[in-house]
N, C-alpha and C. Protein backbone atom coordinates (compact mmCIF):
# COMPACT_ATOMS: atom_id res chain seq x y z
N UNK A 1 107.53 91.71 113.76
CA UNK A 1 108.96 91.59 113.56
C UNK A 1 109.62 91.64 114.94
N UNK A 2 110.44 90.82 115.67
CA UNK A 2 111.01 90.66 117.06
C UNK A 2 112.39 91.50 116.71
N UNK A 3 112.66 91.62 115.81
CA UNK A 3 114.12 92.35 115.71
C UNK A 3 114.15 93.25 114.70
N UNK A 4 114.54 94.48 114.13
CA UNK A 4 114.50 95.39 113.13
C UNK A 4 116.22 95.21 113.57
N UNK A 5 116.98 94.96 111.77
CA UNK A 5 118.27 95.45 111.37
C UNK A 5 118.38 96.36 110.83
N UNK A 6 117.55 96.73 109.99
CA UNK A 6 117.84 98.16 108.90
C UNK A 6 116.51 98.81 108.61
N UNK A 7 116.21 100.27 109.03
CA UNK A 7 115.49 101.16 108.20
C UNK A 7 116.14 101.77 107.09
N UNK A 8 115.36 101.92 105.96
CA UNK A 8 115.57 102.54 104.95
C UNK A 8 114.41 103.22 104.24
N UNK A 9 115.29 104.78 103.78
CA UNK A 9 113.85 105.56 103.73
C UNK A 9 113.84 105.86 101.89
N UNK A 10 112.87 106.05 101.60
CA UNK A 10 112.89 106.82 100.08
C UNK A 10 111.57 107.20 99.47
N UNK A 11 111.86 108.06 98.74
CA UNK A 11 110.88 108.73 98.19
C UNK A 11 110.50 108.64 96.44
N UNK A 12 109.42 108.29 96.28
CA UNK A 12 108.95 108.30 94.87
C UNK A 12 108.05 109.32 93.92
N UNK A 13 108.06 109.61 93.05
CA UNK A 13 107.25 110.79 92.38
C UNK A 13 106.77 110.51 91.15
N UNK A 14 105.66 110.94 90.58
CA UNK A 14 104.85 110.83 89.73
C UNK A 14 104.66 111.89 88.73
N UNK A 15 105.91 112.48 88.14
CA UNK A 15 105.24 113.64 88.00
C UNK A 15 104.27 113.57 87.05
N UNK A 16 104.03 112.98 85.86
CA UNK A 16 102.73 113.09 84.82
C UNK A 16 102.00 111.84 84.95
N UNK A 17 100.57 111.94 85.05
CA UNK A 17 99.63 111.08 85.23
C UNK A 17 98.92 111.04 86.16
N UNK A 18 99.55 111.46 87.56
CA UNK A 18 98.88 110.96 88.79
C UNK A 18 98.37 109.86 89.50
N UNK A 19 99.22 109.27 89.04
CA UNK A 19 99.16 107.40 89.25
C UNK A 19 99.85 107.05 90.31
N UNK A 20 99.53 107.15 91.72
CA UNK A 20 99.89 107.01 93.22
C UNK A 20 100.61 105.56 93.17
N UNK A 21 100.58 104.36 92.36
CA UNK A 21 100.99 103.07 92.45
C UNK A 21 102.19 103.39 92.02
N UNK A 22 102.73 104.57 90.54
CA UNK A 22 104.05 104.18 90.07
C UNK A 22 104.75 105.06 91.31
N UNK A 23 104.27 105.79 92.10
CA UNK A 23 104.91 106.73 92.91
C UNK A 23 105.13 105.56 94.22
N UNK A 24 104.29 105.13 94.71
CA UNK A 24 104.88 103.86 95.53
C UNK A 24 105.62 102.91 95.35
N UNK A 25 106.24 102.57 94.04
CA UNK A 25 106.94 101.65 93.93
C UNK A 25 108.41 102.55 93.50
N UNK A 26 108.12 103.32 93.03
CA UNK A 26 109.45 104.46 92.93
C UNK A 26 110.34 104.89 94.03
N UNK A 27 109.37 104.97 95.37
CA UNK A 27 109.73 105.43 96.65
C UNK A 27 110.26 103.84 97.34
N UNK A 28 109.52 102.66 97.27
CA UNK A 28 110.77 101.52 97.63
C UNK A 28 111.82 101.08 96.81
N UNK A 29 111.57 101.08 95.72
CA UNK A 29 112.83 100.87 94.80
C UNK A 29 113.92 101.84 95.59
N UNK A 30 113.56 103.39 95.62
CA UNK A 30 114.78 104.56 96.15
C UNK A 30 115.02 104.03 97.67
N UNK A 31 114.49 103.28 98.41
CA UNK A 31 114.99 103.05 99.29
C UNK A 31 115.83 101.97 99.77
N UNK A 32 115.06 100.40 98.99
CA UNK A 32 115.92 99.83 98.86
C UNK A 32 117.48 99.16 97.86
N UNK A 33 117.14 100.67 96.77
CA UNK A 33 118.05 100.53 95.76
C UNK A 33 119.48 100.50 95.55
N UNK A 34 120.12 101.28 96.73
CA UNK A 34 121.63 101.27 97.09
C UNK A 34 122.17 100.92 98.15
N UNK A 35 121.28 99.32 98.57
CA UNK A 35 122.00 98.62 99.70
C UNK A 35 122.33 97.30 99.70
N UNK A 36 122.47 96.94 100.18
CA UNK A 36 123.54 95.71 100.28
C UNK A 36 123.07 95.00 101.46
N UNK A 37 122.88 93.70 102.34
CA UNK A 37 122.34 93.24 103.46
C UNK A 37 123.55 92.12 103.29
N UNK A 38 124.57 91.89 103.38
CA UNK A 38 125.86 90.71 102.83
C UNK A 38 125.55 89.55 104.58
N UNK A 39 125.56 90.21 105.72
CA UNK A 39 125.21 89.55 106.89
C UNK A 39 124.34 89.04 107.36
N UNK A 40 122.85 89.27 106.51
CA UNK A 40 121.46 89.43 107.00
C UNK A 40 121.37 87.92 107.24
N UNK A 41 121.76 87.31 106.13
CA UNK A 41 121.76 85.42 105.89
C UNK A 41 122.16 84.94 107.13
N UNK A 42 123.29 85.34 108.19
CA UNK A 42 123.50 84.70 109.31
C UNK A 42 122.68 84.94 110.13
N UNK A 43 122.04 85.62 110.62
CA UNK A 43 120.81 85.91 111.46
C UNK A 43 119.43 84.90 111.33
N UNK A 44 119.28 84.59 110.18
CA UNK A 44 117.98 84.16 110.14
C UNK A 44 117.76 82.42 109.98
N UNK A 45 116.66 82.43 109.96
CA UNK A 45 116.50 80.72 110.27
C UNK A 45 116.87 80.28 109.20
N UNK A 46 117.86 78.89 109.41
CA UNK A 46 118.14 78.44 108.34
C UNK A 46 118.76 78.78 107.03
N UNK A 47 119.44 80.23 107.60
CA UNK A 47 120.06 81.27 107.35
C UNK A 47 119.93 81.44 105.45
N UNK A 48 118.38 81.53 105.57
CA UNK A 48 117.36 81.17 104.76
C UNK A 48 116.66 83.19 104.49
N UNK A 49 117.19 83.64 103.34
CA UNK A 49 117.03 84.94 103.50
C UNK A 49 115.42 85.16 103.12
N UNK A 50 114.74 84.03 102.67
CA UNK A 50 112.97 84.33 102.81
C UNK A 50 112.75 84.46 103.86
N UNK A 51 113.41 84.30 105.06
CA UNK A 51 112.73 83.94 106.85
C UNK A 51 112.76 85.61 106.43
N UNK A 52 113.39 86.27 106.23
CA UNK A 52 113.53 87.79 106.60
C UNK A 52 112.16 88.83 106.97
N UNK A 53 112.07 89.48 107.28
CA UNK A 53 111.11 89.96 107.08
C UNK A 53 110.85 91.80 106.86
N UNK A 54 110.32 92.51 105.79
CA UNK A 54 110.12 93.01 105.50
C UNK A 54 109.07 94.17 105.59
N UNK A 55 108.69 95.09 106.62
CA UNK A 55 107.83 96.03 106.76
C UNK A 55 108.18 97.30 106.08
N UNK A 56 107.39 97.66 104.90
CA UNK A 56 107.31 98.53 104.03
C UNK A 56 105.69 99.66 104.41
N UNK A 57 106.55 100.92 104.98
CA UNK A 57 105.22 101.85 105.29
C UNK A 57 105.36 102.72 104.09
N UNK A 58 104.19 103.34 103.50
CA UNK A 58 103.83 104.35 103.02
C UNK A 58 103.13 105.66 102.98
N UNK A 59 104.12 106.64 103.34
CA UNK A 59 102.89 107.74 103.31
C UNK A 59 102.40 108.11 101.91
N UNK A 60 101.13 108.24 101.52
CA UNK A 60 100.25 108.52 100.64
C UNK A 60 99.42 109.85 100.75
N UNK A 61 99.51 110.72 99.31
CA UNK A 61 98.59 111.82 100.04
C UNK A 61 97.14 111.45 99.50
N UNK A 62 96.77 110.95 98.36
CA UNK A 62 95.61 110.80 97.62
C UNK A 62 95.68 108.52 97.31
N UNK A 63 94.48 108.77 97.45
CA UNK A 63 94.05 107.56 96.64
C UNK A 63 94.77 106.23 97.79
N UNK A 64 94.44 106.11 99.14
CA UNK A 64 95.42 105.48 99.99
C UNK A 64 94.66 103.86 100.11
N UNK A 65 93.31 103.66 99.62
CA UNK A 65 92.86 103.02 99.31
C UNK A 65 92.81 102.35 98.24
N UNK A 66 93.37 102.74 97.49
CA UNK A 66 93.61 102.05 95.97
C UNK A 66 95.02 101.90 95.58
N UNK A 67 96.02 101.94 96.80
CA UNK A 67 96.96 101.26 96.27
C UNK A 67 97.60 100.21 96.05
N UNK A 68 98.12 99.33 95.23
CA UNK A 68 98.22 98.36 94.37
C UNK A 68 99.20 97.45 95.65
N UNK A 69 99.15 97.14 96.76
CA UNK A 69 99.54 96.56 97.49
C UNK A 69 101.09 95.32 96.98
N UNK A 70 100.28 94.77 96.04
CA UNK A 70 101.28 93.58 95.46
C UNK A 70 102.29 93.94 94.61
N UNK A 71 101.99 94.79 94.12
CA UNK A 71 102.84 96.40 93.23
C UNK A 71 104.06 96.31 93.81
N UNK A 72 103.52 97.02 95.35
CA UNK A 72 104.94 97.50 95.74
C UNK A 72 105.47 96.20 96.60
N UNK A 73 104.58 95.31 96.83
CA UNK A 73 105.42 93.54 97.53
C UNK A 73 106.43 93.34 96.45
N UNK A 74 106.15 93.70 95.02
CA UNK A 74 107.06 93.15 93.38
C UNK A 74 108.00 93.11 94.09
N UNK A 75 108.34 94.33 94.34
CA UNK A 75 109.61 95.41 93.98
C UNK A 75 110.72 94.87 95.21
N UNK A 76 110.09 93.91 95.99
CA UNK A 76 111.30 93.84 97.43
C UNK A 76 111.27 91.97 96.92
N UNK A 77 112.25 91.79 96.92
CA UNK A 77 113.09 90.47 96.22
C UNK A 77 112.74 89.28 96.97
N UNK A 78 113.15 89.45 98.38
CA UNK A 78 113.20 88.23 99.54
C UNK A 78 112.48 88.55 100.41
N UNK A 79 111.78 87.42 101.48
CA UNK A 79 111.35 88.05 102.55
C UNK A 79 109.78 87.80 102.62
N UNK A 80 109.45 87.99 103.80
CA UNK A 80 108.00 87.67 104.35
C UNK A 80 108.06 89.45 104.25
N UNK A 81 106.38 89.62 103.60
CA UNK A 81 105.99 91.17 103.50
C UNK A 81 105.19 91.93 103.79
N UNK A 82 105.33 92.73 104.62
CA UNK A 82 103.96 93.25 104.40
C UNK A 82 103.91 94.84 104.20
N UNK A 83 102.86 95.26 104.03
CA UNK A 83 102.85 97.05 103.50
C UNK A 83 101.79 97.87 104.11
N UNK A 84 101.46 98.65 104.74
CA UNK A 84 101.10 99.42 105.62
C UNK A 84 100.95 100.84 104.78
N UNK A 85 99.68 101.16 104.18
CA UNK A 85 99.77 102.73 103.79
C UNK A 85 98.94 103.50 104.61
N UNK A 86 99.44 104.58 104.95
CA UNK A 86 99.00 105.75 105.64
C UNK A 86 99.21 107.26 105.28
N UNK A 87 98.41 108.16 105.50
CA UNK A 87 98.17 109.27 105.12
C UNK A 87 99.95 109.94 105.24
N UNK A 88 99.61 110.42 104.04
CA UNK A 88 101.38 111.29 103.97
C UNK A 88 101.71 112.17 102.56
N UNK A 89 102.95 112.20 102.61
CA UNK A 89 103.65 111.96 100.89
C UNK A 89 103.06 114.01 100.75
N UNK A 90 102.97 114.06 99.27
CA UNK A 90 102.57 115.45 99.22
C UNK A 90 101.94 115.70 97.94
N UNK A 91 101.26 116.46 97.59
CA UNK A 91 101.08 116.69 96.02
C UNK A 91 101.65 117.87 95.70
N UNK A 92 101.95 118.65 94.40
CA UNK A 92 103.09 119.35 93.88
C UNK A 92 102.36 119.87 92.61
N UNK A 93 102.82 120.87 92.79
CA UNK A 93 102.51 120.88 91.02
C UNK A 93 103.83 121.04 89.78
N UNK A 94 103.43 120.07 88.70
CA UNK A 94 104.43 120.27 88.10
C UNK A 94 104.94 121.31 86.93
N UNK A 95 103.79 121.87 86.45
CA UNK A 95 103.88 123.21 85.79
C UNK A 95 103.44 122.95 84.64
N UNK A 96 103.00 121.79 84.18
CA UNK A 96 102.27 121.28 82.97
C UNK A 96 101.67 120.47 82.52
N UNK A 97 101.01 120.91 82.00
CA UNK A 97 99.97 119.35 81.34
C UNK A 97 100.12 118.48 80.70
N UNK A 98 100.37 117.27 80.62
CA UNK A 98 100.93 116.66 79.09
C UNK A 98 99.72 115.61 78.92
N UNK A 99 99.15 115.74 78.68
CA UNK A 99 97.69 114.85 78.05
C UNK A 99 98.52 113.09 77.49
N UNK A 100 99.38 113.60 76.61
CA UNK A 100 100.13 112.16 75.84
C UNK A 100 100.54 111.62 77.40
N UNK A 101 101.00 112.24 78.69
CA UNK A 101 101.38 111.19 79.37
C UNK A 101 100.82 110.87 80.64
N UNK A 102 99.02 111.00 80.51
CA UNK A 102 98.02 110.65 81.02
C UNK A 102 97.60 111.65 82.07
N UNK A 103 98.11 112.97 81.77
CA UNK A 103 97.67 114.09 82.97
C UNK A 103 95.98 114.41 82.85
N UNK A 104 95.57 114.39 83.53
CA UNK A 104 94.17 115.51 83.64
C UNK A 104 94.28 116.56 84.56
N UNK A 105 95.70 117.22 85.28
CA UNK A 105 96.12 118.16 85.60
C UNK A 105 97.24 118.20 85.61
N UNK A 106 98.06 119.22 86.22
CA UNK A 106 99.74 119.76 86.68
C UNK A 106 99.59 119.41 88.28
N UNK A 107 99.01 118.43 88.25
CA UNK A 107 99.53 117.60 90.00
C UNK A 107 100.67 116.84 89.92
N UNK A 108 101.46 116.74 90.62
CA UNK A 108 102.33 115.08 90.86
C UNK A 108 102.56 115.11 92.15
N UNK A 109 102.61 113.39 92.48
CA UNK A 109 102.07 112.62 93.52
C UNK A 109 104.00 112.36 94.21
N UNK A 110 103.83 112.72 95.21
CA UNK A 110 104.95 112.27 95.89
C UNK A 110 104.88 111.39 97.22
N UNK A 111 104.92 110.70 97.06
CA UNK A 111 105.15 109.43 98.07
C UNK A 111 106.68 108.75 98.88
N UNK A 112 106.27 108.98 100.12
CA UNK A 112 107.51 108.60 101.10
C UNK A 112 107.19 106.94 101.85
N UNK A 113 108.33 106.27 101.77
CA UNK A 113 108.61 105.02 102.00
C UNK A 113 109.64 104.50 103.19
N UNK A 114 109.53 104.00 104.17
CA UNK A 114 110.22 103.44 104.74
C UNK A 114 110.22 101.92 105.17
N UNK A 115 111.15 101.03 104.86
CA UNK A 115 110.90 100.07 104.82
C UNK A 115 112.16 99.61 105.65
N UNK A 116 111.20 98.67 106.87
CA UNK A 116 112.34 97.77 107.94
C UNK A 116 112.30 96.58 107.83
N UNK A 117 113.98 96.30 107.44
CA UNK A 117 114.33 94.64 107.58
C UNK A 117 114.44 94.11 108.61
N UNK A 118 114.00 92.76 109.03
CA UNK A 118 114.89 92.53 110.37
C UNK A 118 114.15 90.48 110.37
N UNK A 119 114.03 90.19 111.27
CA UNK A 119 113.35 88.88 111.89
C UNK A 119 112.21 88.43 112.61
């Protein structure tokens, strides 16, 4: 990326199941969920908002190898993408088990996201 316009950070959580993918896509949704880019279109080629480009990092505490890469590409609209996971995020406990909503413990997965727009 030759230019970064906007970092944006957010965080996603898992609490029943332990499913590190819905927690990564939870954490870019929260980051890129309450913004707006209304100028970004004049900047770019052909003022063509796919030219954009999109670097989405993840810290992960478990399972950093098995995450669903294209998962969290869904979730960002426009833009050339790419996603970068690295050791992070935290595990928690949530104080209960719920079997019906795929626990095999009282873990949940918290995952941190930052994702830079730019050219």
């Amino acid at each position: 990326m030759k230019k970064v316009m906007f970092v944006e950070i957010g965080m996603g959580i898992d609490l029943h199941g332990q499913d590190v993918d819905t927690a990564c896509v939870r954490a870019v949704r929260d980051a890129i969920g309450h913004n707006s880019m209304p100028g970004m279109r004049s900047v770019l080629k052909d003022e063509d908002i796919n030219n954009m480009r999109v670097k989405v990092t993840l810290g992960v505490p478990v399972g950093m190898d098995q995450v669903d890469v294209e998962a969290v590409k869904g979730v960002i609209p426009y833009g050339q993408k790419e996603v970068v996971v690295t050791q992070g995020g935290m595990i928690g406990k949530s104080g209960v088990v719920l079997p019906d909503k795929g626990d095999v413990n009282d873990d949940l997965i918290i995952v941190n996201a930052i994702v830079e727009v730019g050219y």
